[in-house]
PDB file of N, CA and C in Angstrom:
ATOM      1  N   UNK A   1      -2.539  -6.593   3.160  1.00  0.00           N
ATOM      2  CA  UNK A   1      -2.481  -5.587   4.178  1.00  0.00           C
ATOM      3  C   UNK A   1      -2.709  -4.234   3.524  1.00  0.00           C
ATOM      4  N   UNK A   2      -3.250  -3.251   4.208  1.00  0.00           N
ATOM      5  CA  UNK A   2      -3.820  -2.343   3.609  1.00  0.00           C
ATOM      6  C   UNK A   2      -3.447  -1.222   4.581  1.00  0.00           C
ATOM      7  N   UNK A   3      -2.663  -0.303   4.439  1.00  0.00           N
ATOM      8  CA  UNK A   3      -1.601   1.202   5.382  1.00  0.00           C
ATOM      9  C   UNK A   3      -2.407   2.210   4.959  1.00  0.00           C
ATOM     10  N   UNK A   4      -3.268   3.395   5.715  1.00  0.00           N
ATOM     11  CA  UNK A   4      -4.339   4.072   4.790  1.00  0.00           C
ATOM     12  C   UNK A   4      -4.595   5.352   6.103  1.00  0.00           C
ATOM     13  N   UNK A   5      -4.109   6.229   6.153  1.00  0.00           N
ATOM     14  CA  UNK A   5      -4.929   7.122   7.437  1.00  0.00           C
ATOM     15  C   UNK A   5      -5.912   7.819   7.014  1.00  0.00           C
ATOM     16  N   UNK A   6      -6.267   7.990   5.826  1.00  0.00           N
ATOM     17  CA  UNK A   6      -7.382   8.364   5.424  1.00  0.00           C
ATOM     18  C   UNK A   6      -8.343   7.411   5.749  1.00  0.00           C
ATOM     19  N   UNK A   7      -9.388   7.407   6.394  1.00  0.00           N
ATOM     20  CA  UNK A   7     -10.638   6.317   7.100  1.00  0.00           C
ATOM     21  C   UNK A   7     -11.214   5.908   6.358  1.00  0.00           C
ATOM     22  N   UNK A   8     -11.551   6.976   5.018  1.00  0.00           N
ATOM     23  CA  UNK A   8     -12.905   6.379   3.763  1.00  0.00           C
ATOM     24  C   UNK A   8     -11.911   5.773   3.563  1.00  0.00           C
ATOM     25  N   UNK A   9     -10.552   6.105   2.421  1.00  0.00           N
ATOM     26  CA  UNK A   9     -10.160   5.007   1.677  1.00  0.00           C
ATOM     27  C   UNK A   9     -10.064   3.842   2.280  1.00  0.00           C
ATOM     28  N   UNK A  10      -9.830   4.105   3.281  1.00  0.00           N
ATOM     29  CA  UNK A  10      -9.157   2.743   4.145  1.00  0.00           C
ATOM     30  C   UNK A  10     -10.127   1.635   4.123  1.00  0.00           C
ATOM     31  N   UNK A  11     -11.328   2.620   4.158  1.00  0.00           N
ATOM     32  CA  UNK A  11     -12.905   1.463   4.082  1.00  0.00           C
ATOM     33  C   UNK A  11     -13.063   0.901   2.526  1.00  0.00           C
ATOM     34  N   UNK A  12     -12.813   1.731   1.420  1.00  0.00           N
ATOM     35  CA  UNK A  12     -12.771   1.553   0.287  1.00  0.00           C
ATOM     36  C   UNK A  12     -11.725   0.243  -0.040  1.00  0.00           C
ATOM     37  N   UNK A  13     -10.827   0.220   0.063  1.00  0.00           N
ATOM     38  CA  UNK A  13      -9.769   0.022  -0.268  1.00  0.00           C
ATOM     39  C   UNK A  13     -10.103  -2.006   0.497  1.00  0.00           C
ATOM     40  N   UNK A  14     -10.225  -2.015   1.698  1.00  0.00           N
ATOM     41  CA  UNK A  14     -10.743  -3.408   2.393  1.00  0.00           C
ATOM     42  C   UNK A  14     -11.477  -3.802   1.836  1.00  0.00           C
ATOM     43  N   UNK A  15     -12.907  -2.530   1.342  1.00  0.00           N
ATOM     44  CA  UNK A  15     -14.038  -3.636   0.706  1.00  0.00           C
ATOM     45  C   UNK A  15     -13.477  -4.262  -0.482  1.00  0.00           C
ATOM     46  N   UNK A  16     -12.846  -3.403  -1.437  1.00  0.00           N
ATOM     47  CA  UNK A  16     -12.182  -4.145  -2.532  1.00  0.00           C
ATOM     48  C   UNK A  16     -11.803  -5.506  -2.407  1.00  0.00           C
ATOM     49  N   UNK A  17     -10.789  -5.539  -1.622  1.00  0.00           N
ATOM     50  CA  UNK A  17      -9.947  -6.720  -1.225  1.00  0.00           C
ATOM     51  C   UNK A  17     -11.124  -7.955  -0.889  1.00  0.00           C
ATOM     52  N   UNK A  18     -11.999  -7.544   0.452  1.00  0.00           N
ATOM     53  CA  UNK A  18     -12.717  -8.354   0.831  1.00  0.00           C
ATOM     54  C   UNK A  18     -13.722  -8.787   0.020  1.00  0.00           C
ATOM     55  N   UNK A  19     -14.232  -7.929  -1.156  1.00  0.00           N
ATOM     56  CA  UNK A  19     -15.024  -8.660  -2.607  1.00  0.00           C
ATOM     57  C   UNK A  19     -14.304  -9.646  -3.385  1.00  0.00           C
ATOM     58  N   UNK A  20     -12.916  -9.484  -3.808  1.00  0.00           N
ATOM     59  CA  UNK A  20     -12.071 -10.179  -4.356  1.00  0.00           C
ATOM     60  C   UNK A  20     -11.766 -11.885  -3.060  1.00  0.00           C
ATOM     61  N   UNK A  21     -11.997 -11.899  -2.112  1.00  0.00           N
ATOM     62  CA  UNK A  21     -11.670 -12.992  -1.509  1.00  0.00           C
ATOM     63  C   UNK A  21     -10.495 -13.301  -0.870  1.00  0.00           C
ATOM     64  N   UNK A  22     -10.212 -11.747  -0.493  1.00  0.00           N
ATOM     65  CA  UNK A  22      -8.851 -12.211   0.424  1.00  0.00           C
ATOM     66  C   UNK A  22      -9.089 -11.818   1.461  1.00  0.00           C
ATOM     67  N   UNK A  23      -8.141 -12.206   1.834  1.00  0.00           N
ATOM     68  CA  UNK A  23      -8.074 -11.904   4.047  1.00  0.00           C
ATOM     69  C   UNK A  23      -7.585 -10.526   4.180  1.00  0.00           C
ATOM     70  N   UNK A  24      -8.329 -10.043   4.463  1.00  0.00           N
ATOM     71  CA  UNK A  24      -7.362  -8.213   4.861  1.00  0.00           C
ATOM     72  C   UNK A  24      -6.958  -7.652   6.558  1.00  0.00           C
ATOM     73  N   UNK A  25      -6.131  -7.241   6.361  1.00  0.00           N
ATOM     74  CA  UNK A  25      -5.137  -6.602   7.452  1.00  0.00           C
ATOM     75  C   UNK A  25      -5.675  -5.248   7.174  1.00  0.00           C
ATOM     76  N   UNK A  26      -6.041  -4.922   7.651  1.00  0.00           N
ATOM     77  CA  UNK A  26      -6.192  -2.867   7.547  1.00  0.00           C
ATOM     78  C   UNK A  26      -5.878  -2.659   8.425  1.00  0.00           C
ATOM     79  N   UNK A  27      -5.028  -1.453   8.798  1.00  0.00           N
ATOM     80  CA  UNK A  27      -4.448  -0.116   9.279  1.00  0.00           C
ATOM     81  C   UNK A  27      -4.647   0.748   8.978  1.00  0.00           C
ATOM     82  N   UNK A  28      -4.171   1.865   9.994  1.00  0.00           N
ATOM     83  CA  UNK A  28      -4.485   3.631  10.088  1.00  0.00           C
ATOM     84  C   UNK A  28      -2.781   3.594   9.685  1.00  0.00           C
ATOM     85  N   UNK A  29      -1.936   3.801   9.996  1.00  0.00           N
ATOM     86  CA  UNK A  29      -0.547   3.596  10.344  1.00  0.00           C
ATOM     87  C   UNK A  29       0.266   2.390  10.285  1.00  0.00           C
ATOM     88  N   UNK A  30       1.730   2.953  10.392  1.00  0.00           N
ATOM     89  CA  UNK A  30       2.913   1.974   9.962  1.00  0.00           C
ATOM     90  C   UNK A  30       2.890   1.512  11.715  1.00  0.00           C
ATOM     91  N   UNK A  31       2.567   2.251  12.530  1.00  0.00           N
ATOM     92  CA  UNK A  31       2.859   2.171  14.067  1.00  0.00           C
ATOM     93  C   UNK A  31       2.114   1.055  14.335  1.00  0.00           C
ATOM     94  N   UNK A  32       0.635   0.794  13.900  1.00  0.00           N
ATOM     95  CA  UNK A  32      -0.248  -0.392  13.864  1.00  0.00           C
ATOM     96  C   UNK A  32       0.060  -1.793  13.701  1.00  0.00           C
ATOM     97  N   UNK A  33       1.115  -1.602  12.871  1.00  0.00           N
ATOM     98  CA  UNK A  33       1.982  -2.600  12.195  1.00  0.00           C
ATOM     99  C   UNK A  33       2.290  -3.900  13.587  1.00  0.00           C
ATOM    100  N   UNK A  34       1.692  -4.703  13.983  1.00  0.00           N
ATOM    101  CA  UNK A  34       2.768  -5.401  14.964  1.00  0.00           C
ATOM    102  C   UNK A  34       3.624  -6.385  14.653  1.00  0.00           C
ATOM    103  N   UNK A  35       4.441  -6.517  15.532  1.00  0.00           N
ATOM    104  CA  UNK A  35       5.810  -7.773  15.797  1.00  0.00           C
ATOM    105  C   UNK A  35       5.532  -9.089  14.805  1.00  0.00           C
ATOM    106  N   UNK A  36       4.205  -9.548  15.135  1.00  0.00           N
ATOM    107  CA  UNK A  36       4.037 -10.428  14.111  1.00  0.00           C
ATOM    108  C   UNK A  36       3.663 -10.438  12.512  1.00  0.00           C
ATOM    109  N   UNK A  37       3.166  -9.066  12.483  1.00  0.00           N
ATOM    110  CA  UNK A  37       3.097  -9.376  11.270  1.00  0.00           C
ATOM    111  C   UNK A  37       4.930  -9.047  10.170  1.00  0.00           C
ATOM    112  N   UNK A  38       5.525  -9.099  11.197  1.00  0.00           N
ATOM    113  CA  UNK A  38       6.888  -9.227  10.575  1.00  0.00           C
ATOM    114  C   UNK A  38       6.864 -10.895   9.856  1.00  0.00           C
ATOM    115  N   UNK A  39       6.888 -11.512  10.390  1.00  0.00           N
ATOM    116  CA  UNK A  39       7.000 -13.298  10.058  1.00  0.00           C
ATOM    117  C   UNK A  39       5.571 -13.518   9.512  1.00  0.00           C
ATOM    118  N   UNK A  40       4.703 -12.944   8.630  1.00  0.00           N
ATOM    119  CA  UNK A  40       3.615 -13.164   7.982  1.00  0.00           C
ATOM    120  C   UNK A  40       4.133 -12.456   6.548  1.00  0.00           C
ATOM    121  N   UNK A  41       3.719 -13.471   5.581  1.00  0.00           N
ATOM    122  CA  UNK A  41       3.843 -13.488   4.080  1.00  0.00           C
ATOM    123  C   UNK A  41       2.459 -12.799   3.672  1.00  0.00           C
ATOM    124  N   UNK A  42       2.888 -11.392   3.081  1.00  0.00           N
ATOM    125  CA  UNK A  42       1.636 -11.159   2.590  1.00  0.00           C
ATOM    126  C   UNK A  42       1.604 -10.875   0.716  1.00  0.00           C
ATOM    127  N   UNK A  43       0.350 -11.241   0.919  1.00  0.00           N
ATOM    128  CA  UNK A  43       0.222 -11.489  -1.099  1.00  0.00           C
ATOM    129  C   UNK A  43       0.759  -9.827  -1.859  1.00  0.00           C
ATOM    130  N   UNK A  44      -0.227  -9.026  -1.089  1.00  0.00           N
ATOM    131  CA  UNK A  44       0.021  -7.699  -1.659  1.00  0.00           C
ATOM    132  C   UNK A  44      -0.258  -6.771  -0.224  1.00  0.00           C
ATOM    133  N   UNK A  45       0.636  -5.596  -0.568  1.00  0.00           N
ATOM    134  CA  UNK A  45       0.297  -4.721   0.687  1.00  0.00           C
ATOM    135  C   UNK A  45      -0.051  -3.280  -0.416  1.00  0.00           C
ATOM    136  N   UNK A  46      -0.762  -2.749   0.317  1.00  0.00           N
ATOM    137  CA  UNK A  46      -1.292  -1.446  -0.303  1.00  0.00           C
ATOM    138  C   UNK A  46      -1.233  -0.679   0.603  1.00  0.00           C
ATOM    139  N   UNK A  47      -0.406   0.834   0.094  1.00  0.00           N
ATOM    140  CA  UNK A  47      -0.244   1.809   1.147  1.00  0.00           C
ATOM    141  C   UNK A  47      -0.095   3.164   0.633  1.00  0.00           C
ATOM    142  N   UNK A  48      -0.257   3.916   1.336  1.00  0.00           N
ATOM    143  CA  UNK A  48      -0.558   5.479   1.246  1.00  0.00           C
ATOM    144  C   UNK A  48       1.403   5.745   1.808  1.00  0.00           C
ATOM    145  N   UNK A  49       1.794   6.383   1.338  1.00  0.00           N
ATOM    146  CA  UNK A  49       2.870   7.015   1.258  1.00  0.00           C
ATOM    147  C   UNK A  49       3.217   8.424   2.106  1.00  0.00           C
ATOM    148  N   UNK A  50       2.167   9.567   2.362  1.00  0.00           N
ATOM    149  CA  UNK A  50       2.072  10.668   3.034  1.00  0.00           C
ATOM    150  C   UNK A  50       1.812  10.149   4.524  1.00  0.00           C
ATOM    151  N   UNK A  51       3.432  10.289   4.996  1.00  0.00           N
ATOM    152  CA  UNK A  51       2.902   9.873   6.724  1.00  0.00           C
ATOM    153  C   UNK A  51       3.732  10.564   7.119  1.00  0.00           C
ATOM    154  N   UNK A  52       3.614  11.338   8.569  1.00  0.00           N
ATOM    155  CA  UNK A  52       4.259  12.555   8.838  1.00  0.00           C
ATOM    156  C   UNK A  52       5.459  11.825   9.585  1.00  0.00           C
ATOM    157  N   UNK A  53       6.610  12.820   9.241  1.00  0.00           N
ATOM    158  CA  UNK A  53       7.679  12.849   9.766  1.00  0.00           C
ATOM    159  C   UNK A  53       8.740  11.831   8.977  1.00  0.00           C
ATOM    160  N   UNK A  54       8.118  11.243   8.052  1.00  0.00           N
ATOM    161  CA  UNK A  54       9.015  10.695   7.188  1.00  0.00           C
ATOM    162  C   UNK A  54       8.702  10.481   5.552  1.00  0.00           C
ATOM    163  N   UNK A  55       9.880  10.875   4.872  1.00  0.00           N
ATOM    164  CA  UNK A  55       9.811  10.907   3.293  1.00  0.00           C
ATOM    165  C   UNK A  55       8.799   9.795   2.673  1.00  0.00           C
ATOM    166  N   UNK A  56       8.338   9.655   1.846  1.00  0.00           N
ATOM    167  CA  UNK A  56       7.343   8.780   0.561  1.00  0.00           C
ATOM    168  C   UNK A  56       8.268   7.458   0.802  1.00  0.00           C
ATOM    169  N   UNK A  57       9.595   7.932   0.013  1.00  0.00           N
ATOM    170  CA  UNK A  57      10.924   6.730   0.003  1.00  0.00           C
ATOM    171  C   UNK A  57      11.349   6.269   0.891  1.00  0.00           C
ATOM    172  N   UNK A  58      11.542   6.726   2.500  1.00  0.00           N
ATOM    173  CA  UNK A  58      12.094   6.231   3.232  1.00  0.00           C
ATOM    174  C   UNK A  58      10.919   5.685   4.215  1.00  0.00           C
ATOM    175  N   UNK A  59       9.363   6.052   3.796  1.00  0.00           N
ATOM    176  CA  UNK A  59       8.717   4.945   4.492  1.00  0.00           C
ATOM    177  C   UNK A  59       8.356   3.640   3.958  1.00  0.00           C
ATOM    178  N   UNK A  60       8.842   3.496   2.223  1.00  0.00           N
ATOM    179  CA  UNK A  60       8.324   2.562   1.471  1.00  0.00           C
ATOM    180  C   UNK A  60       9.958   1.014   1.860  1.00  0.00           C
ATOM    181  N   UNK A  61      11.104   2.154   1.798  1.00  0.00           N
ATOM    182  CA  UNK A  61      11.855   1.569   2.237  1.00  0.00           C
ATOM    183  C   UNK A  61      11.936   0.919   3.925  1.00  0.00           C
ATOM    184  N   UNK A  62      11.359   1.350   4.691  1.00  0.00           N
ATOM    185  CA  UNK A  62      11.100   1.023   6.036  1.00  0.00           C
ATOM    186  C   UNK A  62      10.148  -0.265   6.178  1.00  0.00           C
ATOM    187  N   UNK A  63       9.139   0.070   5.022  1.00  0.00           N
ATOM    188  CA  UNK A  63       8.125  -1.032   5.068  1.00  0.00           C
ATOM    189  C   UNK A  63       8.466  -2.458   4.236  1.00  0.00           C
ATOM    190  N   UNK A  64       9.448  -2.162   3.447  1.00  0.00           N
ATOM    191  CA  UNK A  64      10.103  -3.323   2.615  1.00  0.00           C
ATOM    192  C   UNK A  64      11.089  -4.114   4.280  1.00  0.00           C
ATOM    193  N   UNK A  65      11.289  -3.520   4.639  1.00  0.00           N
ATOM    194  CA  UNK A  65      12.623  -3.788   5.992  1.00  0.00           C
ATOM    195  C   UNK A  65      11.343  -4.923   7.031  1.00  0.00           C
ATOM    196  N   UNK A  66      10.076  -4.320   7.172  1.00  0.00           N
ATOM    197  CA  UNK A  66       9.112  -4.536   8.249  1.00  0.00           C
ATOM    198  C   UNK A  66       8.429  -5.763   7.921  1.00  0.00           C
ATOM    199  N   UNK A  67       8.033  -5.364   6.528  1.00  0.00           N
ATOM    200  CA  UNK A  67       6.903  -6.724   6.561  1.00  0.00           C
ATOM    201  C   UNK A  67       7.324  -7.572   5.386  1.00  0.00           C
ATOM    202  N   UNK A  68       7.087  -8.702   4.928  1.00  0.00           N
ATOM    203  CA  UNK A  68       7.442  -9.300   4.398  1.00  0.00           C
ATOM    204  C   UNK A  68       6.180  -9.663   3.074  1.00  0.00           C
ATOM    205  N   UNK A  69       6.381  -8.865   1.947  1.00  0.00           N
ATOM    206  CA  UNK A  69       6.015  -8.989   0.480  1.00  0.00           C
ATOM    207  C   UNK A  69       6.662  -8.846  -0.216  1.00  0.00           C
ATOM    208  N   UNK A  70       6.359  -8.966  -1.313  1.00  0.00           N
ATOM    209  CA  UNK A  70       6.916  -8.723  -2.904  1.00  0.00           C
ATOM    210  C   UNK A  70       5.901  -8.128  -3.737  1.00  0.00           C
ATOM    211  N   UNK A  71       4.779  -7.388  -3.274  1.00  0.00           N
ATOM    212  CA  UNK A  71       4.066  -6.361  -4.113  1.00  0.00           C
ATOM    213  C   UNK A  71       3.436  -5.435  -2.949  1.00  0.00           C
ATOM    214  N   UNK A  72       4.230  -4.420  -3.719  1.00  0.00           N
ATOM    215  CA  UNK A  72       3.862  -3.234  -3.063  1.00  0.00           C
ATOM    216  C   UNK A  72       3.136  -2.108  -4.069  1.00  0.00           C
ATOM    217  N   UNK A  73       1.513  -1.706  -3.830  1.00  0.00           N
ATOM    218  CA  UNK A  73       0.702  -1.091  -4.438  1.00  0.00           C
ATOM    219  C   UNK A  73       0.671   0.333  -3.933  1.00  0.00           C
ATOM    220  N   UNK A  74       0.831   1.421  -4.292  1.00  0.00           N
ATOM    221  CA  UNK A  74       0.634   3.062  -3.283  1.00  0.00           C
ATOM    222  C   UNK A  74      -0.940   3.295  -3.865  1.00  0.00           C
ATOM    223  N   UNK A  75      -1.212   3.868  -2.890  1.00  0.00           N
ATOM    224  CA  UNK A  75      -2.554   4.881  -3.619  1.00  0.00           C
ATOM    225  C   UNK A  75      -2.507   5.996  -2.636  1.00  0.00           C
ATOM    226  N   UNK A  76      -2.257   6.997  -3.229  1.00  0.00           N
ATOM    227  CA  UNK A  76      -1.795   8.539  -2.468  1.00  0.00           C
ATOM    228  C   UNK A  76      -2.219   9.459  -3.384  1.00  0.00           C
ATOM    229  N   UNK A  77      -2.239  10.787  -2.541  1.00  0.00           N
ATOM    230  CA  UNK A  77      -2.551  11.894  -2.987  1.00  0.00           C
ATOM    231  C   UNK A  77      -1.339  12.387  -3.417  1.00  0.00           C
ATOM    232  N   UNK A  78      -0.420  11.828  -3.086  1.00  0.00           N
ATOM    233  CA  UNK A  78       0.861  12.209  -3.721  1.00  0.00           C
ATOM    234  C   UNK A  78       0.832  12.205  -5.237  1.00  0.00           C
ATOM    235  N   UNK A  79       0.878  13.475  -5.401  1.00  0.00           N
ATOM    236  CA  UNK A  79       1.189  13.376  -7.341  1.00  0.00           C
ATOM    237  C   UNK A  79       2.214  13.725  -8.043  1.00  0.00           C
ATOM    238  N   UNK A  80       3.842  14.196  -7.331  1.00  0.00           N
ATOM    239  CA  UNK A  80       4.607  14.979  -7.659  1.00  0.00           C
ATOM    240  C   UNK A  80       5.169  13.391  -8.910  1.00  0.00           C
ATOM    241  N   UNK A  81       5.598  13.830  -9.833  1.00  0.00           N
ATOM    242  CA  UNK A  81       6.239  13.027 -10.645  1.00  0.00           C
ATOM    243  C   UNK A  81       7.774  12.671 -10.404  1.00  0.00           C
ATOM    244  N   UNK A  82       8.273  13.178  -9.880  1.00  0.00           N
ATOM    245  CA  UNK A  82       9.455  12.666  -9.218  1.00  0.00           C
ATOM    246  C   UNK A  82       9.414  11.999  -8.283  1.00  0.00           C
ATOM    247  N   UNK A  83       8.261  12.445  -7.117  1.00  0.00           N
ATOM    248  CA  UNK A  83       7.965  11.154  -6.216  1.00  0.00           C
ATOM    249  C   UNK A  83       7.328   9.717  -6.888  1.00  0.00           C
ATOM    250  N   UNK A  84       7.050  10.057  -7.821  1.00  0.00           N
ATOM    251  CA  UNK A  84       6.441   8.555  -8.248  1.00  0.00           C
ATOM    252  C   UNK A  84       7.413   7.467  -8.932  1.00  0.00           C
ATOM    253  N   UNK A  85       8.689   8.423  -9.772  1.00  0.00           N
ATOM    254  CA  UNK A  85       9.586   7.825 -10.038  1.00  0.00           C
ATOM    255  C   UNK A  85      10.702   7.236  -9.173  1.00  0.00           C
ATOM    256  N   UNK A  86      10.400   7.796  -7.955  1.00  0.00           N
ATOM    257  CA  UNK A  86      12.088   7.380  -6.931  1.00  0.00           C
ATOM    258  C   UNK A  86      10.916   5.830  -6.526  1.00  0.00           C
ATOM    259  N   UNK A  87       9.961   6.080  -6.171  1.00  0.00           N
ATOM    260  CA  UNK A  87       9.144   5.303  -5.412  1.00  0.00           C
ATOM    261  C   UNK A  87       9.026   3.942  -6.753  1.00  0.00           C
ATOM    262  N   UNK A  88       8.703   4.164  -7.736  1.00  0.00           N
ATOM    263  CA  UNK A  88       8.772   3.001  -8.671  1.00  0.00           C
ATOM    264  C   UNK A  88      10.033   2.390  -8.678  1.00  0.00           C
ATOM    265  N   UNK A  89      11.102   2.829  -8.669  1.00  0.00           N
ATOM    266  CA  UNK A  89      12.508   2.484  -8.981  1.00  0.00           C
ATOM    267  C   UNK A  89      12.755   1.604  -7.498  1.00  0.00           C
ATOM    268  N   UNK A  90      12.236   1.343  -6.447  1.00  0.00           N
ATOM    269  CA  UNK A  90      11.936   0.736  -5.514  1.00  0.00           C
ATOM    270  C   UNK A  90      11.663  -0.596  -6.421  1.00  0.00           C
ATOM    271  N   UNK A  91      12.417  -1.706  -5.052  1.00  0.00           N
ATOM    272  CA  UNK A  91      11.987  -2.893  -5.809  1.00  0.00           C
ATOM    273  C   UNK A  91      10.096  -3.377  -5.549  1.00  0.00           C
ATOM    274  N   UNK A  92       9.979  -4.235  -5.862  1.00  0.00           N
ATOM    275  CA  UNK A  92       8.683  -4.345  -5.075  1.00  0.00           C
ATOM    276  C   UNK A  92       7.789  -3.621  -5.679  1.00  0.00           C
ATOM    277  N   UNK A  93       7.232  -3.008  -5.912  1.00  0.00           N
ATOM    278  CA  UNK A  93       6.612  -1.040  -6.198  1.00  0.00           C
ATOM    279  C   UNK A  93       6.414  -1.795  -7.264  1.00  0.00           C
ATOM    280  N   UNK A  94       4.788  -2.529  -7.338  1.00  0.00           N
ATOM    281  CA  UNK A  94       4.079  -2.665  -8.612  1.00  0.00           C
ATOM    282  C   UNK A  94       3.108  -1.870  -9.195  1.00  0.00           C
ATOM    283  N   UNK A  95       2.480  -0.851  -8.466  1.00  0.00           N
ATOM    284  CA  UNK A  95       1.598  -0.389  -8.782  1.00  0.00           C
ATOM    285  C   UNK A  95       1.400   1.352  -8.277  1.00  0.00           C
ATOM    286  N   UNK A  96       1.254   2.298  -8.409  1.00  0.00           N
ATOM    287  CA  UNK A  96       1.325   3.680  -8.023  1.00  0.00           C
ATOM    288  C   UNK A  96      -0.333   4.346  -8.603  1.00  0.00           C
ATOM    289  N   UNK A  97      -1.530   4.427  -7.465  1.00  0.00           N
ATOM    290  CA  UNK A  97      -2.364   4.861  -7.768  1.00  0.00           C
ATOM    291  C   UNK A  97      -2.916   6.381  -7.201  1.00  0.00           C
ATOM    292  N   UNK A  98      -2.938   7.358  -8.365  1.00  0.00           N
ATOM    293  CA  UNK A  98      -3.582   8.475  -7.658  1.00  0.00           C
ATOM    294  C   UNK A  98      -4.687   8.961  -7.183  1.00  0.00           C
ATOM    295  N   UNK A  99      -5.253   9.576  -6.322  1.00  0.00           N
ATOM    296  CA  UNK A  99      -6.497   9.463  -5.500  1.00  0.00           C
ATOM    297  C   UNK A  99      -7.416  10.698  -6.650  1.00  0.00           C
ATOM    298  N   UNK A 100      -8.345  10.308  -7.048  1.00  0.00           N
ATOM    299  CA  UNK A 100      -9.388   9.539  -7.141  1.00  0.00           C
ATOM    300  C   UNK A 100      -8.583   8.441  -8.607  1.00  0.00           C
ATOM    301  N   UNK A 101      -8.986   7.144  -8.187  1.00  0.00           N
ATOM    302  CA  UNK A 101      -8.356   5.854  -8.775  1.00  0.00           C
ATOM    303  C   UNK A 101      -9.145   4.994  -9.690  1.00  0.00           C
ATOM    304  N   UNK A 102      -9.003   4.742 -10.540  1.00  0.00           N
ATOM    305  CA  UNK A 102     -10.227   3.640 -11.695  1.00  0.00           C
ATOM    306  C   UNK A 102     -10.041   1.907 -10.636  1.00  0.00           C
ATOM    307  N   UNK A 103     -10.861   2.440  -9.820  1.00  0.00           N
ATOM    308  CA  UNK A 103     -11.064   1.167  -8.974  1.00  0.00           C
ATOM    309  C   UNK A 103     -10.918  -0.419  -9.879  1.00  0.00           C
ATOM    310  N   UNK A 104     -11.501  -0.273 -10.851  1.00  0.00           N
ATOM    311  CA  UNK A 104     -11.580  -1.593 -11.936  1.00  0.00           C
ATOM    312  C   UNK A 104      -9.993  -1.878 -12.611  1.00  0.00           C
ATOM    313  N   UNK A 105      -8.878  -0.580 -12.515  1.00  0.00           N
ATOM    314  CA  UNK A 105      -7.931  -1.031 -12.594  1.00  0.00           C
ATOM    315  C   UNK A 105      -6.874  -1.737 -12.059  1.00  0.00           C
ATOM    316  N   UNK A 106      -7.137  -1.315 -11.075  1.00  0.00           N
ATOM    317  CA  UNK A 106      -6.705  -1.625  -9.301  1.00  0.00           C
ATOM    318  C   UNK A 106      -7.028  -3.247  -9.626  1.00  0.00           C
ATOM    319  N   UNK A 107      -8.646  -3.379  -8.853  1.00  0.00           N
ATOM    320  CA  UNK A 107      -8.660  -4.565  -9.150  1.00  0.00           C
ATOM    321  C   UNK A 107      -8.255  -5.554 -10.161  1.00  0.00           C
ATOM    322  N   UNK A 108      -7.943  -4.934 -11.371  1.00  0.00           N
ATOM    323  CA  UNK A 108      -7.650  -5.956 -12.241  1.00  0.00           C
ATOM    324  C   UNK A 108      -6.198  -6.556 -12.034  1.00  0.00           C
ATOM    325  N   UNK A 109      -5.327  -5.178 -11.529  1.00  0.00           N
ATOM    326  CA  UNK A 109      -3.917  -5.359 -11.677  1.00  0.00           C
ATOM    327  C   UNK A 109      -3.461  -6.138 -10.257  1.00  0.00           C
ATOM    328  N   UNK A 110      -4.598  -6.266  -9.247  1.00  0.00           N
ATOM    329  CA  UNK A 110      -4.591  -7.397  -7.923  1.00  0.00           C
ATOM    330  C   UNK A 110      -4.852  -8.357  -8.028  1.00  0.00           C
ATOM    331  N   UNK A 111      -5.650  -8.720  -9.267  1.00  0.00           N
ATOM    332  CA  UNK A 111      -6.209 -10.105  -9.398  1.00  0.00           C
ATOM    333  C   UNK A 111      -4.765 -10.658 -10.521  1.00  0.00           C
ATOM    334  N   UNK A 112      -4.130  -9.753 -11.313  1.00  0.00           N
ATOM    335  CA  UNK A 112      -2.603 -10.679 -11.755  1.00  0.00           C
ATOM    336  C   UNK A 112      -1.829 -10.947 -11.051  1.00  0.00           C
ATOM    337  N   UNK A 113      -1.889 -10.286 -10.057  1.00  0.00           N
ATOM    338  CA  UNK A 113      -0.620 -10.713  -8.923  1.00  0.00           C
ATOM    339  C   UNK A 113      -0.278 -12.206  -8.760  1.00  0.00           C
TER     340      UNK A 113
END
């Protein structure tokens, strides 16, 4: 699953996935999110962190509550270093990428999952 309101990345970010051979979920928003994909196991979710009206942490924590993974990837424009540390210290929180991203790392560190 892929959380992205930015439109390019969001396109970026699917094709990745969809070269690698997985099934992708893309979204604009956490609101997109539906009922079912609560009771769906997903391999990895990748998400943008800057969504209005709520903190980096308390949407990463909202989304641990919502959907059901065990790897959680950011790629945000968020660069403050304290946000990256509360957000790593999160369980889950394998990966923290800043925008513009070494795409080949990404992928590499999706294909260990």
């Amino acid at each position: 699953m892929i959380i992205q309101e930015d439109a390019i990345m969001l396109k970026i970010l699917e094709y990745l996935f969809l070269s690698l051979d997985f099934q992708v979920k893309a979204v604009e928003s956490f609101t997109e999110i539906e009922l079912e994909d609560q009771h769906v196991f997903y391999d990895v979710v990748i998400t943008d962190i800057l969504f209005e009206a709520i903190s980096p942490t308390e949407f990463i924590i909202n989304l641990q509550e919502s959907i059901n993974t065990d790897n959680i990837i950011v790629v945000s424009n968020m660069g403050q270093e304290k946000v990256r540390k509360n957000i790593f210290a999160l369980p889950g929180v394998k990966g923290f990428y800043g925008i513009p991203f070494d795409m080949d790392l990404l992928k590499q560190q999706i294909e260990e999952l």
